[in-house]
Protein backbone atom coordinates (compact mmCIF):
# COMPACT_ATOMS: atom_id res chain seq x y z
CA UNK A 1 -0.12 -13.49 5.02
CA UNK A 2 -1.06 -14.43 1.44
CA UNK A 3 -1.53 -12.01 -1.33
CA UNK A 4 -2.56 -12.41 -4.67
CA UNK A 5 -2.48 -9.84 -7.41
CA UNK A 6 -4.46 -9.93 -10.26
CA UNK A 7 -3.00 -7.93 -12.89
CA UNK A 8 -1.87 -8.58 -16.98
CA UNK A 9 1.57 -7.16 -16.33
CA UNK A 10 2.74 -9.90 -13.96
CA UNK A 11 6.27 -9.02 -14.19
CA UNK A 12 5.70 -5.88 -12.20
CA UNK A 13 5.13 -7.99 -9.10
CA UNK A 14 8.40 -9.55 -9.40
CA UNK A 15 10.34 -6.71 -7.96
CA UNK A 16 9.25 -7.92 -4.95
CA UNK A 17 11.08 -10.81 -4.55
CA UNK A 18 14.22 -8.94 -5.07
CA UNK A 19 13.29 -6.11 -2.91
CA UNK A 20 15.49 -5.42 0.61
CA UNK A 21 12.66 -6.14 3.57
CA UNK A 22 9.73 -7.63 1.33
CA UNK A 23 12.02 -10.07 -0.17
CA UNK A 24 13.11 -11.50 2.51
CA UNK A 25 9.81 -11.58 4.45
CA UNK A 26 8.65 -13.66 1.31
CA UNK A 27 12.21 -15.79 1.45
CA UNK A 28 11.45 -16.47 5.11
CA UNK A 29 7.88 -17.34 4.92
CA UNK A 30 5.92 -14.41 6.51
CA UNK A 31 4.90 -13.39 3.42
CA UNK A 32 3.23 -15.22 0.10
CA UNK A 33 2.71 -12.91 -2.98
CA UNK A 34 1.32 -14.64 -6.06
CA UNK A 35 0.60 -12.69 -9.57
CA UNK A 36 -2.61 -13.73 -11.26
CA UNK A 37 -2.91 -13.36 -15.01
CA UNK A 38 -6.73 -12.76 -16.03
CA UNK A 39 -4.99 -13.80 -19.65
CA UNK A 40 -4.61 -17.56 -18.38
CA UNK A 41 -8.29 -17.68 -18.09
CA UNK A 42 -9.36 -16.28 -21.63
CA UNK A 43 -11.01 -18.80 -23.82
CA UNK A 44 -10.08 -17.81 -27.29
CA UNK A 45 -6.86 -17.70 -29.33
CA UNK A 46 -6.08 -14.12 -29.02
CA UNK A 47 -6.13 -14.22 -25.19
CA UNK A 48 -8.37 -11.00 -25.17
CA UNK A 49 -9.25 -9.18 -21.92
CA UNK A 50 -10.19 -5.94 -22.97
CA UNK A 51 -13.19 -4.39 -24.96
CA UNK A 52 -14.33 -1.16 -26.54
CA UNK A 53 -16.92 0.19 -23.76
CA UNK A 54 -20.58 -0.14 -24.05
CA UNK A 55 -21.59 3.85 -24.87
CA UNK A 56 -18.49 4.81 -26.82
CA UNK A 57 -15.60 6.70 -24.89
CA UNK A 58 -12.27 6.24 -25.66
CA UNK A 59 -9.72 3.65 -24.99
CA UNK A 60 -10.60 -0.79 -23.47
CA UNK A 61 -11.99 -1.73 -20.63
CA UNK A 62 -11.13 -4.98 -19.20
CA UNK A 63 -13.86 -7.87 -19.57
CA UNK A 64 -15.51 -9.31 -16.73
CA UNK A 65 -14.35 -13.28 -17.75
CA UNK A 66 -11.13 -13.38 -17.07
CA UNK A 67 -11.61 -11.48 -13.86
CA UNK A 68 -14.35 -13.51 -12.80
CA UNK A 69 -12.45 -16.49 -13.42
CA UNK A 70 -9.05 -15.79 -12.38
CA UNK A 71 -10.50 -14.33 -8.55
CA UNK A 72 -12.55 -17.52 -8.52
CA UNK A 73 -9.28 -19.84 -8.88
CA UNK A 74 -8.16 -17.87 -6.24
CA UNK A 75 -11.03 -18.42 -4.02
CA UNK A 76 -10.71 -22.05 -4.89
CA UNK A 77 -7.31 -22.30 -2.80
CA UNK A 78 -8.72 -19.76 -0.03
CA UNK A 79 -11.19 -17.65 0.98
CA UNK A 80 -9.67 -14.18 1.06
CA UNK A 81 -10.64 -11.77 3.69
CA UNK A 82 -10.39 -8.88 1.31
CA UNK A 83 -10.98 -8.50 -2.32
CA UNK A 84 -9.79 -4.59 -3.22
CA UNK A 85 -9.64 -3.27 -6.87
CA UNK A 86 -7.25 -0.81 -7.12
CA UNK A 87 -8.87 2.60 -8.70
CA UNK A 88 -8.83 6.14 -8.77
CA UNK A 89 -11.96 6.88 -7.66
CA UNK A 90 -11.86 4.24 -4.35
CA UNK A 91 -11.45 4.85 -1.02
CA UNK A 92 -8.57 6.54 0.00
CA UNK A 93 -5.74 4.39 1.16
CA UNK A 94 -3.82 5.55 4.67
CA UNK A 95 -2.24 4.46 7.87
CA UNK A 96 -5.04 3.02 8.94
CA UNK A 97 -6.16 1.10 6.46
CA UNK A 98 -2.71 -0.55 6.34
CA UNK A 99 -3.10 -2.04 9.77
CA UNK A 100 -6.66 -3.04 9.39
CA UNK A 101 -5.41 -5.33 6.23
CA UNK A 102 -2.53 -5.87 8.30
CA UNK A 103 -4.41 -7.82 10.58
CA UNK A 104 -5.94 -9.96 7.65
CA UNK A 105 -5.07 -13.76 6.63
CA UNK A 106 -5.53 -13.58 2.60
CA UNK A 107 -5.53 -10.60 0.20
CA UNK A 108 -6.39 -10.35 -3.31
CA UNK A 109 -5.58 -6.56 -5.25
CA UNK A 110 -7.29 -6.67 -8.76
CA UNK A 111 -5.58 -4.07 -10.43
CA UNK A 112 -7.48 -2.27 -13.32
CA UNK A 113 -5.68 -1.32 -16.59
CA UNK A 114 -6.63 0.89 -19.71
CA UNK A 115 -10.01 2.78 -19.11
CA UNK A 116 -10.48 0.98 -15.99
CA UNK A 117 -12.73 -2.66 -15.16
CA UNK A 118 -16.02 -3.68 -16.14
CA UNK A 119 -18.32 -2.16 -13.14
CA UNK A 120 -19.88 -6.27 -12.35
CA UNK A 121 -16.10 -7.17 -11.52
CA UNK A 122 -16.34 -4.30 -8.87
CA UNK A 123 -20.14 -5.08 -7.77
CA UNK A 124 -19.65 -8.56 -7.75
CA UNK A 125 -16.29 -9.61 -6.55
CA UNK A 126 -14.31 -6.37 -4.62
CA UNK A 127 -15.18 -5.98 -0.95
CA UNK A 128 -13.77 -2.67 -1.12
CA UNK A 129 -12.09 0.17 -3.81
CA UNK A 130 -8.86 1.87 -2.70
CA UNK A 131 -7.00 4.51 -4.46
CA UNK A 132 -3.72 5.60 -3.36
CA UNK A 133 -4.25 8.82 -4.31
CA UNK A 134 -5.89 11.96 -6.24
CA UNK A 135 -4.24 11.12 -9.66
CA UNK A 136 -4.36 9.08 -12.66
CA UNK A 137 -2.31 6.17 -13.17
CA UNK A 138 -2.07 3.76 -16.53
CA UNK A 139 -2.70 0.44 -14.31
CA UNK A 140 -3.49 -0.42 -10.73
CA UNK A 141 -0.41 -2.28 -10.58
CA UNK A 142 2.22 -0.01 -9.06
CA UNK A 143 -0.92 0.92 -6.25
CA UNK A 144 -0.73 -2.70 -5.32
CA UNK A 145 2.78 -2.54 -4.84
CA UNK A 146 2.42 0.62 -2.60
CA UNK A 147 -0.44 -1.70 -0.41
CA UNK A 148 2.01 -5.25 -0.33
CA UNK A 149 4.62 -2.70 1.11
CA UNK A 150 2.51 -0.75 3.34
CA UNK A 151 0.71 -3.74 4.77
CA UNK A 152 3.77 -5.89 4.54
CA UNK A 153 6.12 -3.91 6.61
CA UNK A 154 3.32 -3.94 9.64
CA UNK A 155 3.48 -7.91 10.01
CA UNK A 156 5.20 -9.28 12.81
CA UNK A 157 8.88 -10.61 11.92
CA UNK A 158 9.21 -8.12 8.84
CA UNK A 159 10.78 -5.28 10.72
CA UNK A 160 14.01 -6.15 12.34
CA UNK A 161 12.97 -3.26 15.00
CA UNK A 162 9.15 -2.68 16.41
CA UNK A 163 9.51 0.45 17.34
CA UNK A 164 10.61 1.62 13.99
CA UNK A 165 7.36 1.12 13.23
CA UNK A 166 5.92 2.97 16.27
CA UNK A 167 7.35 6.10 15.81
CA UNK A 168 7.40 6.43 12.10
CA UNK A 169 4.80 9.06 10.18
CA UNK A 170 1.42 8.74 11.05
CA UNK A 171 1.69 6.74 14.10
CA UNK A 172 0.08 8.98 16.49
CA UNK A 173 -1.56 11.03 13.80
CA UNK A 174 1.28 13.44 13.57
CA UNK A 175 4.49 13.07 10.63
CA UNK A 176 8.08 11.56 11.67
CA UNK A 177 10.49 14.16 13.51
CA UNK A 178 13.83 14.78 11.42
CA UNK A 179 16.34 12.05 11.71
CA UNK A 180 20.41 12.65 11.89
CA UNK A 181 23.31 10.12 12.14
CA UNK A 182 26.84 10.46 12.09
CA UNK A 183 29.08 12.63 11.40
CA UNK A 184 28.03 15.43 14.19
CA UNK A 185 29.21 17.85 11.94
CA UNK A 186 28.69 17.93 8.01
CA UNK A 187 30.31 20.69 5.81
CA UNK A 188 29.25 22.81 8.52
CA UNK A 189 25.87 21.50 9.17
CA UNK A 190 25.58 20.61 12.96
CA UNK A 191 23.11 17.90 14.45
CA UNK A 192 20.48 19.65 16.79
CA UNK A 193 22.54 19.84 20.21
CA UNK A 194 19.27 17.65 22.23
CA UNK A 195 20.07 14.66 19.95
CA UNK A 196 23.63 14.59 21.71
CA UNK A 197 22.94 15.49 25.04
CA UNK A 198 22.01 12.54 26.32
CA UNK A 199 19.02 13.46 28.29
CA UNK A 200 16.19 11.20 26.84
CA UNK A 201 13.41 13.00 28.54
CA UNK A 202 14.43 16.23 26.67
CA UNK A 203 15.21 14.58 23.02
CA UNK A 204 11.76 13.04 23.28
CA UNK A 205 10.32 16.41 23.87
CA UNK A 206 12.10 18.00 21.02
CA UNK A 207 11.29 15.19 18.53
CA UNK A 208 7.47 15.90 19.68
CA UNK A 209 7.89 19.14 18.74
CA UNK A 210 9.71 18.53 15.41
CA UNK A 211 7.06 16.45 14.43
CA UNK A 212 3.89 19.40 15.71
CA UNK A 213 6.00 21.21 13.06
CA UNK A 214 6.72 19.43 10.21
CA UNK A 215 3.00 18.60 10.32
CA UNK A 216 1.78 21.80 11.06
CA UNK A 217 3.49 22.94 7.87
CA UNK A 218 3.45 19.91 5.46
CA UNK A 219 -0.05 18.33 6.78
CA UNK A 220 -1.84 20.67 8.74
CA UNK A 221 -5.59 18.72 8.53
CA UNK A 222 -3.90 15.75 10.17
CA UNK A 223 -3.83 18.25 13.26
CA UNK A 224 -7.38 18.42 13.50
CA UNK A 225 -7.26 14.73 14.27
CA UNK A 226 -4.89 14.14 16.58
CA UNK A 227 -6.48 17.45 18.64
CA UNK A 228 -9.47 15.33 18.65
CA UNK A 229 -7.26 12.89 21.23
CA UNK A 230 -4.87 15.09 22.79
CA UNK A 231 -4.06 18.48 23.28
CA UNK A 232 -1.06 20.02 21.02
């Protein structure tokens, strides 16, 4: 998979090259990830990408030049499946969306800075708007990172173990059941008795129920979902 993030802070997108299972999915080849400066593709001296906003308001706005310019370099090398500006008031990013990009060729995350992007670079350009959450952030930069390692990890090859993936949070619409490794005993803190027994059939059944739980009490509309399949 390719991604390319467009963004004025490139060094941000350098941590992932030093970063445990993204950086070595991008050392082995499974993964490209290329930062894309808008400020290479400015045409005067002061590399300027921002502007006061047409109406008055406070704070820039980045200009739709650069942006324009530096997606259609991209799109010059390949033809992305997905162009996705990062923003606050997108779509919200999940579980599912991860594997649907997942299943994609070529990314590219436009990430947003200041008082946002000029609305043509959105109209024009972005096949879709994804926020990562209901909050305010100064750039769309660290929400790209949290898509390249959502999407990332769901590639064949970048997980040493599939079924890490299959029974983490979410998978199955309910959250991961509470984990425990050695020593049995921890200043007094014992490990649930089922994990040590032995008997599969009844540590699966408590781990279903751990996770009814925790999501009953940390996510309870998720519930309403997975109802919708199964009965709980």
């Amino acid at each position: 998979m390719r991604i390319d993030i467009v963004t004025i802070f490139p060094q941000v997108v350098s941590v992932l090259y030093d970063y445990s299972v993204i950086g070595r999915a991008i050392a082995g080849g499974i993964l490209t990830v290329n930062a894309v400066n808008p400020r290479d593709f400015t045409e005067d001296k002061h590399r300027q990408v921002d502007d006061y906003p047409y109406g008055g308001g406070a704070g820039m706005v980045l200009k739709p030049e650069p942006m324009f310019r530096a997606v259609e370099h991209i799109c010059a090398q390949s033809s992305p499946d997905e162009v996705i500006v990062m923003s606050a008031g997108g779509r919200m990013f999940n579980q599912e969306v991860a594997k649907a990009l997942a299943a994609k060729n070529h990314l590219i995350l436009i990430c947003g800075h200041y008082e946002g992007i000029d609305q043509r670079v959105i109209d024009q350009l972005a096949t879709m708007e994804l926020s990562i959450g209901d909050y305010v952030l100064t750039g769309g930069e660290l929400p790209a990172l949290v898509v390249v390692d959502a999407v990332s990890r769901l590639l064949p090859g970048v997980l040493g173990n599939r079924q890490s993936v299959a029974e983490e949070s979410f998978e199955g619409g309910l959250l991961e059941y509470p984990q425990y490794t050695r020593p049995a005993v921890f200043r007094g803190l014992e490990v649930p008795p089922v994990l040590l027994s032995g008997n599969h059939q009844e540590v699966a059944r408590w781990r279903r129920e751990m996770a009814v739980q925790k999501t009953k009490s940390n996510r309870p509309e998720l519930l309403d979902k997975t109802r919708r399949r199964e009965r709980i």
